[in-house]
PDB file of N, CA and C in Angstrom:
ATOM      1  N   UNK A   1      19.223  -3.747 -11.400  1.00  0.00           N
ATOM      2  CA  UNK A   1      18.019  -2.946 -11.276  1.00  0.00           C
ATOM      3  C   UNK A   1      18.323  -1.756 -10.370  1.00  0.00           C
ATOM      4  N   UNK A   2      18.234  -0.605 -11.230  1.00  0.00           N
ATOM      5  CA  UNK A   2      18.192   0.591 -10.371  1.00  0.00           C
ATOM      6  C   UNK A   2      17.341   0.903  -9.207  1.00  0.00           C
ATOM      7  N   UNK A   3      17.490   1.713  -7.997  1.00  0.00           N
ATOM      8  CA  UNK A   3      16.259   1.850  -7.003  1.00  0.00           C
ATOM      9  C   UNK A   3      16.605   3.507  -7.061  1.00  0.00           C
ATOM     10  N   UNK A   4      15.148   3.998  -6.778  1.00  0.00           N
ATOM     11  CA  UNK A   4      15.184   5.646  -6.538  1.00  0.00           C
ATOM     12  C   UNK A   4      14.388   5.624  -5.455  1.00  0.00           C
ATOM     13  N   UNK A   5      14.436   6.558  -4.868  1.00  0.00           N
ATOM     14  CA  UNK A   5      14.173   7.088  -3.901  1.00  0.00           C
ATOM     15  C   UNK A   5      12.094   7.374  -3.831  1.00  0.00           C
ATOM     16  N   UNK A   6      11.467   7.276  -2.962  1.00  0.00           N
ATOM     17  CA  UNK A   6      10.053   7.066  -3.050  1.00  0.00           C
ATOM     18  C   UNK A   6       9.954   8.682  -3.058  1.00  0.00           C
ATOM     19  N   UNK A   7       8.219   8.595  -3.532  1.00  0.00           N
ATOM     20  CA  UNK A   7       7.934  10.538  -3.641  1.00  0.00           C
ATOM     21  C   UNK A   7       7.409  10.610  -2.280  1.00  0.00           C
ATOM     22  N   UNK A   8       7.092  12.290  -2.169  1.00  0.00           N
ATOM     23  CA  UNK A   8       6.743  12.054  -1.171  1.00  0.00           C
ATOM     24  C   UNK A   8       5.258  11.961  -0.817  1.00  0.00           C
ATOM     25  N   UNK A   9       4.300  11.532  -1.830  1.00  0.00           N
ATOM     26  CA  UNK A   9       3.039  10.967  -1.752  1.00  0.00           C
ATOM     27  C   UNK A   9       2.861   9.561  -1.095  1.00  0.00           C
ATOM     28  N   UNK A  10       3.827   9.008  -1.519  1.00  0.00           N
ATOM     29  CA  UNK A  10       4.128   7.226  -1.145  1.00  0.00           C
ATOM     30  C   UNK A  10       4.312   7.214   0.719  1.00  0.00           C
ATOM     31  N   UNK A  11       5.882   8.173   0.900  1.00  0.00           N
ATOM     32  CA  UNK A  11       5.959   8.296   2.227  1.00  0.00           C
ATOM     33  C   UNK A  11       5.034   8.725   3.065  1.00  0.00           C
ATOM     34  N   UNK A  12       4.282   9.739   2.657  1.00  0.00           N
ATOM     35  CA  UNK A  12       3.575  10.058   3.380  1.00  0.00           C
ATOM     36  C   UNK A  12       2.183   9.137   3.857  1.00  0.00           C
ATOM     37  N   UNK A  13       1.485   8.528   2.635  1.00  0.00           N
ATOM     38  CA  UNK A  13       1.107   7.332   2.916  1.00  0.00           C
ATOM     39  C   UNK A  13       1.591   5.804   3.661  1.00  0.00           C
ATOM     40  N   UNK A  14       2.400   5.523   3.674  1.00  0.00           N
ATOM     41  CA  UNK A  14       2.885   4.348   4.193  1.00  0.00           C
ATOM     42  C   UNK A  14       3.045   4.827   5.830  1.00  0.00           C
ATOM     43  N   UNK A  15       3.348   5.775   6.229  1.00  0.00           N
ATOM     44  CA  UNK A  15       3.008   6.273   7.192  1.00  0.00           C
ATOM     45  C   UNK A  15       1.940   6.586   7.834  1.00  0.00           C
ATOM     46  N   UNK A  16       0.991   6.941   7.642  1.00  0.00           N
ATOM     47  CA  UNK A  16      -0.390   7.252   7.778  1.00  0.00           C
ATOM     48  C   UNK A  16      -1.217   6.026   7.369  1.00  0.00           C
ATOM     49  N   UNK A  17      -0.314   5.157   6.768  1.00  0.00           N
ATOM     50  CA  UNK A  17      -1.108   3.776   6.438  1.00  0.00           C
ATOM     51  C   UNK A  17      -0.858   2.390   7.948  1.00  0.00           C
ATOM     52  N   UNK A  18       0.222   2.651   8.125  1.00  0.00           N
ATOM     53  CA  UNK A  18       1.307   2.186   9.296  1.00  0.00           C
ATOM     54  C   UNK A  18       0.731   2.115  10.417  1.00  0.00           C
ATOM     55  N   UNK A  19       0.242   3.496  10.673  1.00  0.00           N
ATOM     56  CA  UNK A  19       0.035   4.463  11.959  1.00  0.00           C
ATOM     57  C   UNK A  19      -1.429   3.816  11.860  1.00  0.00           C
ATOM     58  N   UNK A  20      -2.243   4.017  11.077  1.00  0.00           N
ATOM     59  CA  UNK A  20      -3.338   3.558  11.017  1.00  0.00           C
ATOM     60  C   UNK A  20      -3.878   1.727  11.617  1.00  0.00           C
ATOM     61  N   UNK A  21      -2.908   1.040  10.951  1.00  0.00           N
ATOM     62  CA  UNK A  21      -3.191  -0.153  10.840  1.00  0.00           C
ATOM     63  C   UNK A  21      -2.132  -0.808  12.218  1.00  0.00           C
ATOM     64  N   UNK A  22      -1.666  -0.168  12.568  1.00  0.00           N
ATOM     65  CA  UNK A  22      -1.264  -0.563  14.039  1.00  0.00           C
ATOM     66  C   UNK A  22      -2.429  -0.090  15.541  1.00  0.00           C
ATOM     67  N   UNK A  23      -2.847   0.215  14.899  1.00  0.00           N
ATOM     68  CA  UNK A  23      -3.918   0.919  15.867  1.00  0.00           C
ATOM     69  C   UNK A  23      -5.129   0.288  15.677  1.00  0.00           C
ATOM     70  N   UNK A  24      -4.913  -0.656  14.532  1.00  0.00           N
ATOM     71  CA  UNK A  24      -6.174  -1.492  14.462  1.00  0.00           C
ATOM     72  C   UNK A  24      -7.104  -1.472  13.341  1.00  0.00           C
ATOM     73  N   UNK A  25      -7.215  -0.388  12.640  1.00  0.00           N
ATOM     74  CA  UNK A  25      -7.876   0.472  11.734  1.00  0.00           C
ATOM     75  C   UNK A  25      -7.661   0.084  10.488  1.00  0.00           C
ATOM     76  N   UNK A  26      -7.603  -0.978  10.303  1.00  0.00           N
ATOM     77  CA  UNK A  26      -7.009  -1.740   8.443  1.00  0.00           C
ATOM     78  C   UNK A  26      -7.913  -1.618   7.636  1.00  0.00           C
ATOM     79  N   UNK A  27      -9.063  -1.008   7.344  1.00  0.00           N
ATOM     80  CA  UNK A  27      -9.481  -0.804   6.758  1.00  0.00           C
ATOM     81  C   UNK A  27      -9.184   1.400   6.486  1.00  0.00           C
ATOM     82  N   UNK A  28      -9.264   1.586   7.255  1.00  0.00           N
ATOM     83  CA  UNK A  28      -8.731   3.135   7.175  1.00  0.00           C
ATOM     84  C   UNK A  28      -7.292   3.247   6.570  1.00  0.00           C
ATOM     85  N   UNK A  29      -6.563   1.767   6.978  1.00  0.00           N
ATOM     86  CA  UNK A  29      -4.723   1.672   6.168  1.00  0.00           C
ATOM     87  C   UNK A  29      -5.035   1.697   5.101  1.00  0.00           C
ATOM     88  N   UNK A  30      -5.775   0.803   4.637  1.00  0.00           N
ATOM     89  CA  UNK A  30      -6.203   0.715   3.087  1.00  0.00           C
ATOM     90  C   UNK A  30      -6.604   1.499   2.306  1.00  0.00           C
ATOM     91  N   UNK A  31      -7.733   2.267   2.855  1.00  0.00           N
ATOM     92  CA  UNK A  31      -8.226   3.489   1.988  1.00  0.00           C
ATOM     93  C   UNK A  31      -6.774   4.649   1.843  1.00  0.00           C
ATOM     94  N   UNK A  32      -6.292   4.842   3.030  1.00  0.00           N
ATOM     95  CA  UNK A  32      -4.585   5.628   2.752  1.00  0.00           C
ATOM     96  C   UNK A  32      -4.068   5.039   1.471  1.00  0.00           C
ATOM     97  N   UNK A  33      -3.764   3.684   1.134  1.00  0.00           N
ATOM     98  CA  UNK A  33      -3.117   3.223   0.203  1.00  0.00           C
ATOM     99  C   UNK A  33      -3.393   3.543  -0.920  1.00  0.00           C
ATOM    100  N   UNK A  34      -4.767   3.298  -1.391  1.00  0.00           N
ATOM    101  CA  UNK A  34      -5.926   3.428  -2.281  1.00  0.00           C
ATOM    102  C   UNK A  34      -5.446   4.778  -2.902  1.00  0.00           C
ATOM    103  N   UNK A  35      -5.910   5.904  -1.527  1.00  0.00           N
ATOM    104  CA  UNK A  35      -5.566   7.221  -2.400  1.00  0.00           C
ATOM    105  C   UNK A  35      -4.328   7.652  -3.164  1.00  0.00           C
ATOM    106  N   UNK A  36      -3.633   7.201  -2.074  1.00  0.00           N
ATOM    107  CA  UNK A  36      -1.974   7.232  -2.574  1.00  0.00           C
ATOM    108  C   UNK A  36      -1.959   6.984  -4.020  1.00  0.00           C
ATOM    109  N   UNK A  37      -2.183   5.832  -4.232  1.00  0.00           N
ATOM    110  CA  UNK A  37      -2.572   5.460  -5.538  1.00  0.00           C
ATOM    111  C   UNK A  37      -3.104   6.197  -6.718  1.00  0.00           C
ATOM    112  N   UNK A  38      -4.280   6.653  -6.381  1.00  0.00           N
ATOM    113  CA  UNK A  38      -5.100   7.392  -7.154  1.00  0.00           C
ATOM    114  C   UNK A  38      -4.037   8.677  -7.401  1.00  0.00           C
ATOM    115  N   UNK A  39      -3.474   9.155  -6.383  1.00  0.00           N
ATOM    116  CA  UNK A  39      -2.809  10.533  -6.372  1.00  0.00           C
ATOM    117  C   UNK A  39      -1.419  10.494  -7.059  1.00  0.00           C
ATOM    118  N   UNK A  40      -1.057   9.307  -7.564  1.00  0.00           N
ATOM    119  CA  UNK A  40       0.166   9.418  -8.149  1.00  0.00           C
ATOM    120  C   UNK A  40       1.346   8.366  -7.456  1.00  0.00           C
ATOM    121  N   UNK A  41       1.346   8.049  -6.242  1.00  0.00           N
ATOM    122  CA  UNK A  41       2.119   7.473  -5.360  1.00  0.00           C
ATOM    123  C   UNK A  41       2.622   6.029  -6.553  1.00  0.00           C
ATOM    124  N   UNK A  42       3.976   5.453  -5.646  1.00  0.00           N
ATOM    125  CA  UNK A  42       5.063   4.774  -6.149  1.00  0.00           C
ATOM    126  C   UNK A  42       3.912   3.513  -6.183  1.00  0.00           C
ATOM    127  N   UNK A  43       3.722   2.998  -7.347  1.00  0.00           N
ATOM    128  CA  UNK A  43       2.637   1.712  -7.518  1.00  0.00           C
ATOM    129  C   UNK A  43       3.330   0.560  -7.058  1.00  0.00           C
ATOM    130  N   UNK A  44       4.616   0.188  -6.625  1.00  0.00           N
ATOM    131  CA  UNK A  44       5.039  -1.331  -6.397  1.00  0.00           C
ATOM    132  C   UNK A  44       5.036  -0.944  -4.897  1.00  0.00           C
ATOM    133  N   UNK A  45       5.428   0.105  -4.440  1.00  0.00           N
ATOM    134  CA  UNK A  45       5.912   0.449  -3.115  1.00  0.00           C
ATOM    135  C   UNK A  45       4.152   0.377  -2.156  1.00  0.00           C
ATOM    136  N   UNK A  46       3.490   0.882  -2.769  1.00  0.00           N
ATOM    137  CA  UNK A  46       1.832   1.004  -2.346  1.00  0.00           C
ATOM    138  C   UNK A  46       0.927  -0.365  -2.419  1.00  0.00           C
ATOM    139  N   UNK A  47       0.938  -0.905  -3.923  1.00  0.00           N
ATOM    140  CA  UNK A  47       0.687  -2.162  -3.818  1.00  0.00           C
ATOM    141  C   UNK A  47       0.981  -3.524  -3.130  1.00  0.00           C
ATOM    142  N   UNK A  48       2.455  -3.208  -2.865  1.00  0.00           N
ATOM    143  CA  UNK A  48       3.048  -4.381  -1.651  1.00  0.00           C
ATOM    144  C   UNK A  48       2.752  -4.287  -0.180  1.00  0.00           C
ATOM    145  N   UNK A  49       2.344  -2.846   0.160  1.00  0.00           N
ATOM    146  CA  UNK A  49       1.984  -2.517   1.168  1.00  0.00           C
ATOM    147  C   UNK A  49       0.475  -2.998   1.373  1.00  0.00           C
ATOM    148  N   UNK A  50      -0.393  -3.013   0.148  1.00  0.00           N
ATOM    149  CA  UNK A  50      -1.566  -2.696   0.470  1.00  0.00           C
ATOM    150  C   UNK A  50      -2.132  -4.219   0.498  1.00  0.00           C
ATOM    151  N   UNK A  51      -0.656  -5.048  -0.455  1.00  0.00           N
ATOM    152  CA  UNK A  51      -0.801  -6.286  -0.624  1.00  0.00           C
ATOM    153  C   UNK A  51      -0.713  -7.065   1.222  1.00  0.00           C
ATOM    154  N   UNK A  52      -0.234  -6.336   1.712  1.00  0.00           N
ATOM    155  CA  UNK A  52      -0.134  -7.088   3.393  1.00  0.00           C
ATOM    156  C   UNK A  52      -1.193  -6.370   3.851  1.00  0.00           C
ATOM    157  N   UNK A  53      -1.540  -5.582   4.061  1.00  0.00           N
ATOM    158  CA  UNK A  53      -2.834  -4.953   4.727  1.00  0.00           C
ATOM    159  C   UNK A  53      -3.737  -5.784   4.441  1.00  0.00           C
ATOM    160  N   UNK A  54      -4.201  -5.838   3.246  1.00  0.00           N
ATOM    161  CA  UNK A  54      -5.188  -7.167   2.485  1.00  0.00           C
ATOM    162  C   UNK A  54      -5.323  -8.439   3.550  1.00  0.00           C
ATOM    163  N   UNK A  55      -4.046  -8.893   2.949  1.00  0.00           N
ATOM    164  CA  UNK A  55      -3.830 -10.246   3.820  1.00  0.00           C
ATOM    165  C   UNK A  55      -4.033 -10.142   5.056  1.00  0.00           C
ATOM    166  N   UNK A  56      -3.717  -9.280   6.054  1.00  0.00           N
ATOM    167  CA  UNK A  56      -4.021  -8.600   7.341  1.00  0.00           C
ATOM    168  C   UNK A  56      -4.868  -8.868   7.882  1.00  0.00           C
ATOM    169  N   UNK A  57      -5.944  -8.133   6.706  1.00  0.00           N
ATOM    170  CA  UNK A  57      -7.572  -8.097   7.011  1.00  0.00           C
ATOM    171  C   UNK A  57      -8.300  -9.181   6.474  1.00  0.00           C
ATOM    172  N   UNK A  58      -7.618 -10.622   6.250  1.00  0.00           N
ATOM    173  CA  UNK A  58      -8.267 -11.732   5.614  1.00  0.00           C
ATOM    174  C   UNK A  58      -8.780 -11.507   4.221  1.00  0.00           C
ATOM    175  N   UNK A  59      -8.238 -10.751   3.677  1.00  0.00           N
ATOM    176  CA  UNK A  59      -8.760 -10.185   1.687  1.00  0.00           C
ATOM    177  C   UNK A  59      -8.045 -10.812   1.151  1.00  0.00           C
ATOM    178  N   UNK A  60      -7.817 -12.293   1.182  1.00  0.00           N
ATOM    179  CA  UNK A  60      -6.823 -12.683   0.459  1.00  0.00           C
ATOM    180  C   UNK A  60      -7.008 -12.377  -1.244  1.00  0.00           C
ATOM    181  N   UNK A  61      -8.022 -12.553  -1.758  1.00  0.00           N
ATOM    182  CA  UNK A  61      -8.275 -12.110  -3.435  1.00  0.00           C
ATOM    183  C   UNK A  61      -7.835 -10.829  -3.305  1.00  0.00           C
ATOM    184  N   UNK A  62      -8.118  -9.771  -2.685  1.00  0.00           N
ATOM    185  CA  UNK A  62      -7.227  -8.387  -3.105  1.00  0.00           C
ATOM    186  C   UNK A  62      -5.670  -8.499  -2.740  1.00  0.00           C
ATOM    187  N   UNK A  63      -5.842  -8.811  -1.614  1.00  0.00           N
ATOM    188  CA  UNK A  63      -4.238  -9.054  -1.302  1.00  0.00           C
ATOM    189  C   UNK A  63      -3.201  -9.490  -2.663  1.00  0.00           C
ATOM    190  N   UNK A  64      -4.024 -10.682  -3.110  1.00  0.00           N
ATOM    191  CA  UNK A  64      -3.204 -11.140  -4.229  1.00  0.00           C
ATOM    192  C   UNK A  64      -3.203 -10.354  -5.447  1.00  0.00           C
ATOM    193  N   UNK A  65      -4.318  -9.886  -5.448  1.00  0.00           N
ATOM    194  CA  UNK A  65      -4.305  -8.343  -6.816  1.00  0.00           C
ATOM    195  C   UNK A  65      -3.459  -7.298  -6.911  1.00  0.00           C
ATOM    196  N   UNK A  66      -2.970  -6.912  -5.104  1.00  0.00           N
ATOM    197  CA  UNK A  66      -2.027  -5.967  -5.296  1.00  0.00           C
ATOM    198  C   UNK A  66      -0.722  -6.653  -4.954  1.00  0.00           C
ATOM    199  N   UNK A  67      -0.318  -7.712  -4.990  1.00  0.00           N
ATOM    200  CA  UNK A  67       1.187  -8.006  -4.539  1.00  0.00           C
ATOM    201  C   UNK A  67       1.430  -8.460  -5.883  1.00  0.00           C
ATOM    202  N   UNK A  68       0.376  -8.817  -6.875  1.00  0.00           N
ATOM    203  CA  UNK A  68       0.923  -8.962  -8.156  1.00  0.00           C
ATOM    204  C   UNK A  68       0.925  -8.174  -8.893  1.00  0.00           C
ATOM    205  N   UNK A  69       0.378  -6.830  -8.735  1.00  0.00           N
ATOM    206  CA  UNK A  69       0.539  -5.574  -9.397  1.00  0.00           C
ATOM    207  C   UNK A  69       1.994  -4.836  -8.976  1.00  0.00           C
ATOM    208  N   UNK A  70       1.908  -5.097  -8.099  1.00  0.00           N
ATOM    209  CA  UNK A  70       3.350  -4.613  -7.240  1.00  0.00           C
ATOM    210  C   UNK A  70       4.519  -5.426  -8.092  1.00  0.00           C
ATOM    211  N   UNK A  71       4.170  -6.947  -8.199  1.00  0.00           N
ATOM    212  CA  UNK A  71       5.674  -7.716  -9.244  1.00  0.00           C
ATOM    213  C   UNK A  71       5.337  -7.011 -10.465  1.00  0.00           C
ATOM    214  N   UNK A  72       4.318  -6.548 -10.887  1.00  0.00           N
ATOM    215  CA  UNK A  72       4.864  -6.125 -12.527  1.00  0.00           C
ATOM    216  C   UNK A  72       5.260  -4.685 -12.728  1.00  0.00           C
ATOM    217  N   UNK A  73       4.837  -3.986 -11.679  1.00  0.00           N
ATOM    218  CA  UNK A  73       5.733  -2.098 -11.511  1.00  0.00           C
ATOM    219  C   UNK A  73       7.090  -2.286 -11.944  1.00  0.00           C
TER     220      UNK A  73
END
């Protein structure tokens, strides 16, 4: 399995998602993810992310929506 390199919609999110959710703010990580999403961003790279944020914030039903969207990217 090949790997490429993330865009820079993804990076820039996972960062601003990061930054966010270390500071406490997991619900503000999430909405970062979300858009990312909407905007084009890397769907396994966003979903696995958004899949721990979830879990984070006790969402286990979303959590599990995006870590299994993330296995089929």
């Amino acid at each position: 399995m090949a790997t490429s390199p993330i865009n820079d919609v993804t990076a820039v999110a996972i960062r601003q998602a990061l930054a966010a959710a270390s500071a406490g703010r997991l619900a503000d990580a999430c909405a970062v993810g979300e858009r990312a999403l909407v905007q084009g961003g890397d769907v396994a790279a966003l979903n696995a992310m958004l899949g721990m944020l979830r879990s984070k914030a006790g969402d286990h039903a979303r959590a599990l929506e995006h870590l299994r969207a993330a296995n089929k990217a």
